[in-house]
Protein backbone atom coordinates (compact mmCIF):
# COMPACT_ATOMS: atom_id res chain seq x y z
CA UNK A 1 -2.05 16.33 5.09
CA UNK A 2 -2.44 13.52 2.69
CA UNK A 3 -3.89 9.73 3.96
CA UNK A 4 -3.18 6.90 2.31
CA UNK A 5 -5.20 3.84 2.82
CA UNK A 6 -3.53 0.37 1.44
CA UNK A 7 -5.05 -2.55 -0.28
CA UNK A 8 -4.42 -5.96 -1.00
CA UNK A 9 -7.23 -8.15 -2.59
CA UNK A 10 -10.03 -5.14 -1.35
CA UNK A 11 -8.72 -5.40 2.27
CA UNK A 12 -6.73 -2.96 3.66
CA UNK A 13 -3.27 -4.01 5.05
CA UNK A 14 -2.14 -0.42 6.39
CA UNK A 15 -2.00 2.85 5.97
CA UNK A 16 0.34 5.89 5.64
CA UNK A 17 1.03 9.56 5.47
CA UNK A 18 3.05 9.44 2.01
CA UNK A 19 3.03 7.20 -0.88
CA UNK A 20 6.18 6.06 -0.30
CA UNK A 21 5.18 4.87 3.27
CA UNK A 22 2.11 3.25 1.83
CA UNK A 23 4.26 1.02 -0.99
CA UNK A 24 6.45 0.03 2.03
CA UNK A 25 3.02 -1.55 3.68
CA UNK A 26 3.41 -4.26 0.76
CA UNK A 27 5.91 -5.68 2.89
CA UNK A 28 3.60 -7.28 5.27
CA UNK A 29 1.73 -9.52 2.35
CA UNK A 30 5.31 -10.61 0.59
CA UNK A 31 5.01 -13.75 -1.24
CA UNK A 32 6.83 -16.65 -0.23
CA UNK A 33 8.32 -17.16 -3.58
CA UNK A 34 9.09 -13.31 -3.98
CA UNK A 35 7.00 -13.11 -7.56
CA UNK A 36 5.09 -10.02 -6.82
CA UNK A 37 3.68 -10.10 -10.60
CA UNK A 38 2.30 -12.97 -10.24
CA UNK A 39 1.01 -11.86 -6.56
CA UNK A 40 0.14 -8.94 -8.04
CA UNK A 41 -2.02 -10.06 -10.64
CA UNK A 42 -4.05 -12.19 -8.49
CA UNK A 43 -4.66 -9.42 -5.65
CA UNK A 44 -4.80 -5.91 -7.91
CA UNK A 45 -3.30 -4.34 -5.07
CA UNK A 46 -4.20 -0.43 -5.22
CA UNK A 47 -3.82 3.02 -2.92
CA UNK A 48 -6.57 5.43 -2.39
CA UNK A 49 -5.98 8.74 -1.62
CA UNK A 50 -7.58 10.69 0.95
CA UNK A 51 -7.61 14.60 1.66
CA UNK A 52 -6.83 13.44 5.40
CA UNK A 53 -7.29 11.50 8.02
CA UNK A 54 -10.27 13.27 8.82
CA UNK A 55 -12.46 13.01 5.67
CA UNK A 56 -11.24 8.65 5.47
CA UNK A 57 -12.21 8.75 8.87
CA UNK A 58 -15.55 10.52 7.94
CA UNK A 59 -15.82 8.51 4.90
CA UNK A 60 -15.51 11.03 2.60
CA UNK A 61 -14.60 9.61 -1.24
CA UNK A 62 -11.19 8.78 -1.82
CA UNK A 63 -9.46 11.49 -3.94
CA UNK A 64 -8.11 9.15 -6.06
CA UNK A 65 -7.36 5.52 -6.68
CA UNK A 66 -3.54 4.26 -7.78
CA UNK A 67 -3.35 1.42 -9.58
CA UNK A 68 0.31 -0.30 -7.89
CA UNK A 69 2.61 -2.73 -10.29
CA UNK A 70 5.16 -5.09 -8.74
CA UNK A 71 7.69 -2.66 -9.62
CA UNK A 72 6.32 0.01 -7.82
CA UNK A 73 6.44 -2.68 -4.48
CA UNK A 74 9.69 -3.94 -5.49
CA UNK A 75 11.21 -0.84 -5.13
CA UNK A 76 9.74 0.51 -2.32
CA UNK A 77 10.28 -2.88 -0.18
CA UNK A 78 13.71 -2.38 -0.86
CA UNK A 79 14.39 0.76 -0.05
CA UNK A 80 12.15 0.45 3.13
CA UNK A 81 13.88 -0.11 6.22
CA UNK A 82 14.66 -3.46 8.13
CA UNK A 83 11.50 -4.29 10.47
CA UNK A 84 12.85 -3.79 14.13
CA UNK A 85 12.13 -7.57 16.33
CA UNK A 86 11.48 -7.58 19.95
């Protein structure tokens, strides 16, 4: 199964088991003004790929690397579902 490792500015914010979960992650660094191109250009957020968990965990080379737009976070932010509060 598939890992996906999330990245904002170089640093990774999450990680998932699908792309779709991965976009989602893009939730936690939201901008304040909601202008993800302009966030966007400023922290060339991307996705690697990894076979598994296993080989990112063994630092194997990421499969490949996905370039994300705002439009690729816009829509999976909204169609992610509502954060759950304590």
């Amino acid at each position: 199964m598939a890992f996906y490792e999330v990245l904002w500015h170089g640093e990774a914010i999450g990680d998932a088991g699908d792309l779709e979960e991965a976009l989602a992650c893009y939730g936690l660094v939201q901008p304040d003004d909601g202008d993800w191109a302009h966030a966007c250009r400023e922290a060339e957020p991307e996705i690697q790929r990894y076979a598994s968990f296993e080989a990112f965990l063994d630092n194997d080379d990421a499969l490949e690397t996905i370039a994300v737009s705002a439009q690729m976070i816009e829509t999976a932010v909204a169609q992610a579902p509502p954060a759950v509060s304590s």
